[in-house]
C-alpha atoms as a PDB file:
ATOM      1  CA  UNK A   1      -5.159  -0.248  -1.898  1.00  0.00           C
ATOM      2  CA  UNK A   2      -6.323  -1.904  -5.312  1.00  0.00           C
ATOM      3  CA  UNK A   3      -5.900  -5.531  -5.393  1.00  0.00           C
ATOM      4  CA  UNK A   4      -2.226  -6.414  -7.256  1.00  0.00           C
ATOM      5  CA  UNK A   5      -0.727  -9.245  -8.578  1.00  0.00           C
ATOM      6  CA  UNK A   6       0.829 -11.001  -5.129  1.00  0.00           C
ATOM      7  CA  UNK A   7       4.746 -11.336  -5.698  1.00  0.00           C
ATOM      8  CA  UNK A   8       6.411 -14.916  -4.384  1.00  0.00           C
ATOM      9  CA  UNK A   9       8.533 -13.084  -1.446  1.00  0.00           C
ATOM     10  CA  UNK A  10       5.067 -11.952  -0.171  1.00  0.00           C
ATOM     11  CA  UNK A  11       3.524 -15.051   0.308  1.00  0.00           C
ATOM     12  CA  UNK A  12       6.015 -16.655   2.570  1.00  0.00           C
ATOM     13  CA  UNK A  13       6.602 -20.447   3.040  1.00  0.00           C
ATOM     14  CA  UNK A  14       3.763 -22.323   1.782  1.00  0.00           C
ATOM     15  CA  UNK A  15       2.922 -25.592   3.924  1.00  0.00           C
ATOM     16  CA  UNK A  16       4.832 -28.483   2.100  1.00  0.00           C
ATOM     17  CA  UNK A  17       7.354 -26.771   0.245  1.00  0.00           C
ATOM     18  CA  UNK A  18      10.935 -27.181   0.852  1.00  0.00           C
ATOM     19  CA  UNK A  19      12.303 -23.212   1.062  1.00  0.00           C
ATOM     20  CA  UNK A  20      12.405 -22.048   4.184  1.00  0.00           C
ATOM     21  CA  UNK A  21      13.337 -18.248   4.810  1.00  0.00           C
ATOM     22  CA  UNK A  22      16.050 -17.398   6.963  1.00  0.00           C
ATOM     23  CA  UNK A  23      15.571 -14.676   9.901  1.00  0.00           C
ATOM     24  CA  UNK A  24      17.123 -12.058   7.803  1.00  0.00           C
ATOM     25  CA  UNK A  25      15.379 -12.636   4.459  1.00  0.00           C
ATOM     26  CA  UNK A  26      12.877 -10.035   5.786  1.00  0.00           C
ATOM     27  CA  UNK A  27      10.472  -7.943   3.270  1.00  0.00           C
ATOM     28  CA  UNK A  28      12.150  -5.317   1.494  1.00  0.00           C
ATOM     29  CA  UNK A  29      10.470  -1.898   1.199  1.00  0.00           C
ATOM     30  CA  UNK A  30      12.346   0.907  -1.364  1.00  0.00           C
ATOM     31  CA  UNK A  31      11.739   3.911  -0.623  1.00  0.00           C
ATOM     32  CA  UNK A  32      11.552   6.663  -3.657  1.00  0.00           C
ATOM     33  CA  UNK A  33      12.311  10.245  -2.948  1.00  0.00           C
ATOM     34  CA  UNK A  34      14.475  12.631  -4.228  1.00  0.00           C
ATOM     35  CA  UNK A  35      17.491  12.810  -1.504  1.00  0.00           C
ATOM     36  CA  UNK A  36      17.878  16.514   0.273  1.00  0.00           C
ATOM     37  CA  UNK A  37      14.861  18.315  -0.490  1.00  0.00           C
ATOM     38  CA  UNK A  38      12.786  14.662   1.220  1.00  0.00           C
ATOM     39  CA  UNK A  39      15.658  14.251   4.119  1.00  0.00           C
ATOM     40  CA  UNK A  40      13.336  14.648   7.101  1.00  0.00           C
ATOM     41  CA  UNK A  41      10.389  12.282   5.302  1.00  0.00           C
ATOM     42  CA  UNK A  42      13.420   9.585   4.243  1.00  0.00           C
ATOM     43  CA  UNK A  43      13.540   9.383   7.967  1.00  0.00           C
ATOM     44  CA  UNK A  44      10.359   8.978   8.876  1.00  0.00           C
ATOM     45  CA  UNK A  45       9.872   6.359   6.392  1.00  0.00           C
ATOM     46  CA  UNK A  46      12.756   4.152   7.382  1.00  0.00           C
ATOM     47  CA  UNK A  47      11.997   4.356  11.194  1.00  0.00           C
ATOM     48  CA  UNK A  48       8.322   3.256  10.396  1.00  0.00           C
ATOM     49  CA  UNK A  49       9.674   0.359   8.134  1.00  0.00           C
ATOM     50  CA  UNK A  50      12.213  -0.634  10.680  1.00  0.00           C
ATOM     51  CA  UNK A  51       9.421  -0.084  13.930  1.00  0.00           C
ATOM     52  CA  UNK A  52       7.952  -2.954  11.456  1.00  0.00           C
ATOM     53  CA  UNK A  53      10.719  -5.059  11.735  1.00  0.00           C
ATOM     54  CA  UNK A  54      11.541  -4.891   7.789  1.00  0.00           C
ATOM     55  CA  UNK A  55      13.768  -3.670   5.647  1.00  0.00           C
ATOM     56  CA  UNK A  56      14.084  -0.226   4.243  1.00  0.00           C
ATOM     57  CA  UNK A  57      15.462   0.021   0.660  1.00  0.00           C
ATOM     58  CA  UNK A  58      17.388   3.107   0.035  1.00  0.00           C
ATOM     59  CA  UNK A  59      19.255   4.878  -2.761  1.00  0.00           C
ATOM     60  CA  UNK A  60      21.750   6.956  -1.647  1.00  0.00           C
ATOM     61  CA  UNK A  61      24.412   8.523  -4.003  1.00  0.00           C
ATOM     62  CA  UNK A  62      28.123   7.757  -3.227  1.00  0.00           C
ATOM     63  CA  UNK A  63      31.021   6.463  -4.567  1.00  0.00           C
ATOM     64  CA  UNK A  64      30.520   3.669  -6.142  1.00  0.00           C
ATOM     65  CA  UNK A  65      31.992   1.979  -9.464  1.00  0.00           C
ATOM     66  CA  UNK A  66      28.179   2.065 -10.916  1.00  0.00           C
ATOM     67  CA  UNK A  67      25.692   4.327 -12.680  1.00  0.00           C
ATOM     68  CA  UNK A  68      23.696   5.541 -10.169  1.00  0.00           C
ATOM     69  CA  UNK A  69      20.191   4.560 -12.892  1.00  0.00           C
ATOM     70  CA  UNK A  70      22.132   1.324 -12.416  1.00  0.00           C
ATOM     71  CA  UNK A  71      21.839   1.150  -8.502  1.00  0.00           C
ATOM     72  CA  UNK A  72      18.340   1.957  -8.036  1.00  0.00           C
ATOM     73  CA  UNK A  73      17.330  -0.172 -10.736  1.00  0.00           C
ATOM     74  CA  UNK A  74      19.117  -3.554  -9.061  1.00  0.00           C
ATOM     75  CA  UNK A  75      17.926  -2.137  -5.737  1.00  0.00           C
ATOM     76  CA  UNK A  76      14.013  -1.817  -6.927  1.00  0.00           C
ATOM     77  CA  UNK A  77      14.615  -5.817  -8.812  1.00  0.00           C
ATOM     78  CA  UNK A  78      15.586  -7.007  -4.729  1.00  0.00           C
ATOM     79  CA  UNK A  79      12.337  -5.252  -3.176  1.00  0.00           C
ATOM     80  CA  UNK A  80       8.862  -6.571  -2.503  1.00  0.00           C
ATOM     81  CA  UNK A  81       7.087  -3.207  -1.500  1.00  0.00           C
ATOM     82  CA  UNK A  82       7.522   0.298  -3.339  1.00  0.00           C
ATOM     83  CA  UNK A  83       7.128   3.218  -1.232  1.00  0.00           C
ATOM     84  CA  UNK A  84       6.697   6.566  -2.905  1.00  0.00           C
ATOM     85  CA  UNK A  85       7.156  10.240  -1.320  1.00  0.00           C
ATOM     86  CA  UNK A  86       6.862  13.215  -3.429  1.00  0.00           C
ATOM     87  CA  UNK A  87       7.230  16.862  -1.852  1.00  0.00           C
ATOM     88  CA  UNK A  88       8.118  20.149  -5.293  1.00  0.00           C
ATOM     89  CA  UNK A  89      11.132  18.723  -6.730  1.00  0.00           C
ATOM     90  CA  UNK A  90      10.866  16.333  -9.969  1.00  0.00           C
ATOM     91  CA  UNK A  91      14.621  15.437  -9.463  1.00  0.00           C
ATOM     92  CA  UNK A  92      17.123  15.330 -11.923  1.00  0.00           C
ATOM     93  CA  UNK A  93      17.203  14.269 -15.191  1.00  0.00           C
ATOM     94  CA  UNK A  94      20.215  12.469 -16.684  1.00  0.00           C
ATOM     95  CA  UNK A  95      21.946  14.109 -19.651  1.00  0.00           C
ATOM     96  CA  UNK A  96      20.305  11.783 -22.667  1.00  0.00           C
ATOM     97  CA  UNK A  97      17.273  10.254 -20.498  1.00  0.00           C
ATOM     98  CA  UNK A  98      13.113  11.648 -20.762  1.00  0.00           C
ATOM     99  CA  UNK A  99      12.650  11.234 -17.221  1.00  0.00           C
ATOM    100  CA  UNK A 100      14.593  11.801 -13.987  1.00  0.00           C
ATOM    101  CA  UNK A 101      15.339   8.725 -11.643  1.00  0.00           C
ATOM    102  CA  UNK A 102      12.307   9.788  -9.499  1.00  0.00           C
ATOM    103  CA  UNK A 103       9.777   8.961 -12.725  1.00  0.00           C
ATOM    104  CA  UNK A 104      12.300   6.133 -13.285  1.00  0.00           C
ATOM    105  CA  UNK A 105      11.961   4.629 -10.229  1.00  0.00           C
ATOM    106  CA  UNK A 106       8.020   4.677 -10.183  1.00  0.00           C
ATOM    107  CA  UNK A 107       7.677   3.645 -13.978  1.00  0.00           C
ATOM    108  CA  UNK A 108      10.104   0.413 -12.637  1.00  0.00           C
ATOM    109  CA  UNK A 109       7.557  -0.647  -9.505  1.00  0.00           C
ATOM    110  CA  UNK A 110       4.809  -1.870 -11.786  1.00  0.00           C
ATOM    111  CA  UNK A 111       3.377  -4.915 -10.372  1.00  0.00           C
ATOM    112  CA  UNK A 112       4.416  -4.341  -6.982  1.00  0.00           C
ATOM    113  CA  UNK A 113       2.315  -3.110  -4.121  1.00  0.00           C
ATOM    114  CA  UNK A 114       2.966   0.136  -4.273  1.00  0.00           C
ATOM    115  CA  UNK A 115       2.139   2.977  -1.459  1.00  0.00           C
ATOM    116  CA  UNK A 116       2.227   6.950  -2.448  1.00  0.00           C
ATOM    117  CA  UNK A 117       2.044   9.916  -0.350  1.00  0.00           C
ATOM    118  CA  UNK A 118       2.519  13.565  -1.526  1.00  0.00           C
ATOM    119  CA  UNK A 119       3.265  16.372   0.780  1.00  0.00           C
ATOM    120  CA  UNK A 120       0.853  19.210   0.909  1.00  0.00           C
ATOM    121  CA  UNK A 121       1.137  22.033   0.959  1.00  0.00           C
ATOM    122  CA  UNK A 122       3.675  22.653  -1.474  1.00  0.00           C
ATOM    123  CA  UNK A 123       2.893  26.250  -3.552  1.00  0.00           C
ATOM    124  CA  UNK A 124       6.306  25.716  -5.528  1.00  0.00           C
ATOM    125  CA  UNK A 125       5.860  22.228  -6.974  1.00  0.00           C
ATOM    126  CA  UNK A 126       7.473  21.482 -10.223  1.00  0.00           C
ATOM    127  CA  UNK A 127       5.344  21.427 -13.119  1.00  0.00           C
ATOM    128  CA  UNK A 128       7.044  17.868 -14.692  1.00  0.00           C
ATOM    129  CA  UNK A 129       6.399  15.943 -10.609  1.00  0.00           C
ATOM    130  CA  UNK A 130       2.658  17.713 -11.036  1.00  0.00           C
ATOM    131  CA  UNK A 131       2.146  16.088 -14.313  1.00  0.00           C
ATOM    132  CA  UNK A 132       3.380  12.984 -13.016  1.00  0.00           C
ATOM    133  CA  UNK A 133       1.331  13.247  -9.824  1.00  0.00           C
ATOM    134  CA  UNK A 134      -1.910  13.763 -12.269  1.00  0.00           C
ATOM    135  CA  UNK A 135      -0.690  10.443 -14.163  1.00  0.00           C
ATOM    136  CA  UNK A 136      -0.674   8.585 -11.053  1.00  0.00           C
ATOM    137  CA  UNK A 137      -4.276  10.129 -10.091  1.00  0.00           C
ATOM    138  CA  UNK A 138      -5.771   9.170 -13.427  1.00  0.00           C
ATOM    139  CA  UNK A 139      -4.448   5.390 -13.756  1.00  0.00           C
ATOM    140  CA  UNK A 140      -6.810   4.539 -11.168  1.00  0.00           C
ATOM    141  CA  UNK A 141      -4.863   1.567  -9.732  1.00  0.00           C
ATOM    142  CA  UNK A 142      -2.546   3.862  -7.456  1.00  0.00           C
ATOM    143  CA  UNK A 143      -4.313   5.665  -4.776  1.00  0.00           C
ATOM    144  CA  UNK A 144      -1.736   7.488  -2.260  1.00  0.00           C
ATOM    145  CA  UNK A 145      -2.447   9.970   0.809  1.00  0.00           C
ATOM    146  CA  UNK A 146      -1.593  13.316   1.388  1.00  0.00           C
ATOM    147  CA  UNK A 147       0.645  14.365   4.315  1.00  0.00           C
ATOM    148  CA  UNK A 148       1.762  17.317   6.266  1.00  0.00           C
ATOM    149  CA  UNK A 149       4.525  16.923   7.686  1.00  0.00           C
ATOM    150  CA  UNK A 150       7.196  13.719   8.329  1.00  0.00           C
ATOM    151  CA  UNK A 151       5.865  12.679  11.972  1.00  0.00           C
ATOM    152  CA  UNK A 152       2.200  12.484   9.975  1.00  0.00           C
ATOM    153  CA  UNK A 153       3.897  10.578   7.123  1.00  0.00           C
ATOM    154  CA  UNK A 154       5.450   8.016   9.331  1.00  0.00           C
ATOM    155  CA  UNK A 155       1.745   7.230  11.530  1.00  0.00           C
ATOM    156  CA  UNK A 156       0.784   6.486   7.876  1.00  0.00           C
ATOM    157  CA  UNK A 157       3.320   4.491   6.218  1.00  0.00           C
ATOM    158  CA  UNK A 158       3.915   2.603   9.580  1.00  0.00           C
ATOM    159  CA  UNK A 159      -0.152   1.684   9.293  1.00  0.00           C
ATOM    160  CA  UNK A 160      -0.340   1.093   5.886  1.00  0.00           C
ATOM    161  CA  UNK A 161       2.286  -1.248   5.574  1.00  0.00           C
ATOM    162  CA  UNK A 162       0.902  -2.992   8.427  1.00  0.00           C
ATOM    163  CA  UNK A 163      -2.332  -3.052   6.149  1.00  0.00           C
ATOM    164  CA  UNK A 164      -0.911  -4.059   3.115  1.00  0.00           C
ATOM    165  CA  UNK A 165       0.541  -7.092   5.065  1.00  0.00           C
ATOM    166  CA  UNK A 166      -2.470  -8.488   6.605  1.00  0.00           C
ATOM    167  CA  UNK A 167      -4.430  -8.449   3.085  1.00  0.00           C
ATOM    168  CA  UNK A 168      -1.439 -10.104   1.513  1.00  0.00           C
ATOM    169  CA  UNK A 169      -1.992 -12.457   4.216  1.00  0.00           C
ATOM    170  CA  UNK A 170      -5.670 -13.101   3.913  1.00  0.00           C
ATOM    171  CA  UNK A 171      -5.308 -13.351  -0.037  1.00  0.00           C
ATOM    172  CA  UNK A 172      -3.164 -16.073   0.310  1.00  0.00           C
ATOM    173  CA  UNK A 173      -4.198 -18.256   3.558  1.00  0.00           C
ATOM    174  CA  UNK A 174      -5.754 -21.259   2.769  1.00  0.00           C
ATOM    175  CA  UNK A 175      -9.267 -22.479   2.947  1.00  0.00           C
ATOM    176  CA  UNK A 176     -11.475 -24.773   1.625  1.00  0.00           C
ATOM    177  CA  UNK A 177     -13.983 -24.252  -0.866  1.00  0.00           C
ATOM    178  CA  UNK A 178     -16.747 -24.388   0.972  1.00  0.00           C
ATOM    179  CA  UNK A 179     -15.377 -22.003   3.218  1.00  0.00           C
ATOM    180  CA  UNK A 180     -14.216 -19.528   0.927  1.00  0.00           C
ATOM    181  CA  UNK A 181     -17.923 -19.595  -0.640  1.00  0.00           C
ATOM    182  CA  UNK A 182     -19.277 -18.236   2.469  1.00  0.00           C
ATOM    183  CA  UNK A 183     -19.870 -14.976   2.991  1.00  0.00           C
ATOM    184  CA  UNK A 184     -18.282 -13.947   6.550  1.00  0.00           C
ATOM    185  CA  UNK A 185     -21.700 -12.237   7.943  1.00  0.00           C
ATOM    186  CA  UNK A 186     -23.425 -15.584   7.515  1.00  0.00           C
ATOM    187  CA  UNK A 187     -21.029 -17.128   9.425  1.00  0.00           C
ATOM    188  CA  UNK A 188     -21.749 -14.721  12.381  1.00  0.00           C
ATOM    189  CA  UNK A 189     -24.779 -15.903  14.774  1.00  0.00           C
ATOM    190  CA  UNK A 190     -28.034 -14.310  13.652  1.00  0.00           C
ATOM    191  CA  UNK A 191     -28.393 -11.619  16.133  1.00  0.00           C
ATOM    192  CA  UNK A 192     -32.501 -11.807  18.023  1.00  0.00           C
ATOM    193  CA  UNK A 193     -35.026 -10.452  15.825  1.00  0.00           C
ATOM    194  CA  UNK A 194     -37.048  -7.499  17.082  1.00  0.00           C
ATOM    195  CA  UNK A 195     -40.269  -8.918  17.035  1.00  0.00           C
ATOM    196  CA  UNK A 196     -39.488 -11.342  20.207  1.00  0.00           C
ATOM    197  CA  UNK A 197     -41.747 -10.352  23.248  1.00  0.00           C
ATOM    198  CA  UNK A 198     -43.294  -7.435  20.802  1.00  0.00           C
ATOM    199  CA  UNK A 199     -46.876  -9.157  20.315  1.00  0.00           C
ATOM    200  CA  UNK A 200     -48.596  -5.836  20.492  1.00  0.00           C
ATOM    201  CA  UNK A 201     -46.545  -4.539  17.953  1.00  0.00           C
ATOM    202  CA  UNK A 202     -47.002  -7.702  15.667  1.00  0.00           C
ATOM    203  CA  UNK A 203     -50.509  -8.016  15.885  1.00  0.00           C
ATOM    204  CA  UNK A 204     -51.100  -4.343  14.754  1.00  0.00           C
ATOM    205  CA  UNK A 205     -48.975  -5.133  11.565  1.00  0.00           C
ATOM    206  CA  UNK A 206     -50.662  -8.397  10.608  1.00  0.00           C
ATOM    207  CA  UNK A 207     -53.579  -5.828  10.846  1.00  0.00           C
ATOM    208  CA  UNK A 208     -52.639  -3.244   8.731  1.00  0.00           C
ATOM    209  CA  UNK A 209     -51.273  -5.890   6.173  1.00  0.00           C
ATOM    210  CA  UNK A 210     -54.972  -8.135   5.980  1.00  0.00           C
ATOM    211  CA  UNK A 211     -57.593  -5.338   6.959  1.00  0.00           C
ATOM    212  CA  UNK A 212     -60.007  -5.470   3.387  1.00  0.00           C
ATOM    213  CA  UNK A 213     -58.729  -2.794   1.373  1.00  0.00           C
ATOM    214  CA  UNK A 214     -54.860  -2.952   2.363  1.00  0.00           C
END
């Protein structure tokens, strides 16, 4: 995934600092899809988030004394992670809004990691997600996967979560200059060069190389 800004809930307690995270103040992954058409996948996404041992983010639509743009806005401000699944449906647009939630929700997640995948095949996709799908392709800080079917979308999300945590990690462990200057395969023993116990070999180099006329 391309390198983004590192939010303060995904850096954890830093050594010396007085907040210390309770055992439910776990990372919080929303999940954006529209709701019956992406059932199945909305699944498999929250059983790989929860196999992680975080927390899955969902909008669902109910009763509630809110807007439902309301909701899923507060609910994307509370995450860490955004988690995008796209199948033929654009979703629906509001009466008086450009864009339905779905764009909405995506447009919102700037500056967080963010993780795409789009199901394929799908022969009827609407022409507004496609658009949005070729927006996504041609920013060139979003890359996302392509999946069949929801078991093969939750083996993905579950490892590229995993992923996105461990190079969240390594960005922000700390080392020492020195250290960090270092390039890692220097700081792996030099394997045996191939020219131990080879003197045959060596002396018909140093030939070739000082022979008059080489």
């Amino acid at each position: 995934m391309p390198a983004t800004a590192v939010r303060p809930e995904l850096r954890g307690s830093a050594p010396g600092t007085d907040m210390i995270s309770t055992p439910d103040q776990r990372l919080r992954v929303f999940v954006s899809s529209t709701l019956h058409e992406m059932a199945a996948e909305r699944q498999a996404v929250r059983d790989a988030v929860t196999r992680l041992r975080l927390v899955p983010v969902m909008f669902e639509l109910g009763a509630r004394p809110h807007s439902p743009r309301q909701v899923y806005r507060s609910y994307l401000a509370q995450s860490q992670v955004f988690v995008g699944v796209y199948g033929q449906s654009y979703g629906w647009v509001a009466p008086g809004q450009e864009r339905s939630g779905l764009e909405d929700e995506y447009q919102l997640s700037a500056g967080m990691p963010r993780l795409i995948y789009v199901r394929s095949p799908a022969p009827d996709r609407a022409p507004r997600l496609e658009q949005m799908l070729a927006r996504i392709r041609n920013d060139g800080s979003v890359s996302y996967q392509s999946f069949p079917d929801a078991a093969e979308l939750q083996r993905l999300v579950e490892n590229d979560l995993a992923v996105l945590l461990s190079e969240r990690f390594e960005m922000t462990r700390p080392r020492d200059d020195a250290a960090a200057a270092v390039p890692l395969a220097s700081a792996l023993p030099a394997p045996a060069t191939p020219l131990i116990d080879r003197e045959q070999e060596t002396a018909a180099a140093e030939d070739l190389v000082t022979r008059p006329g080489a």
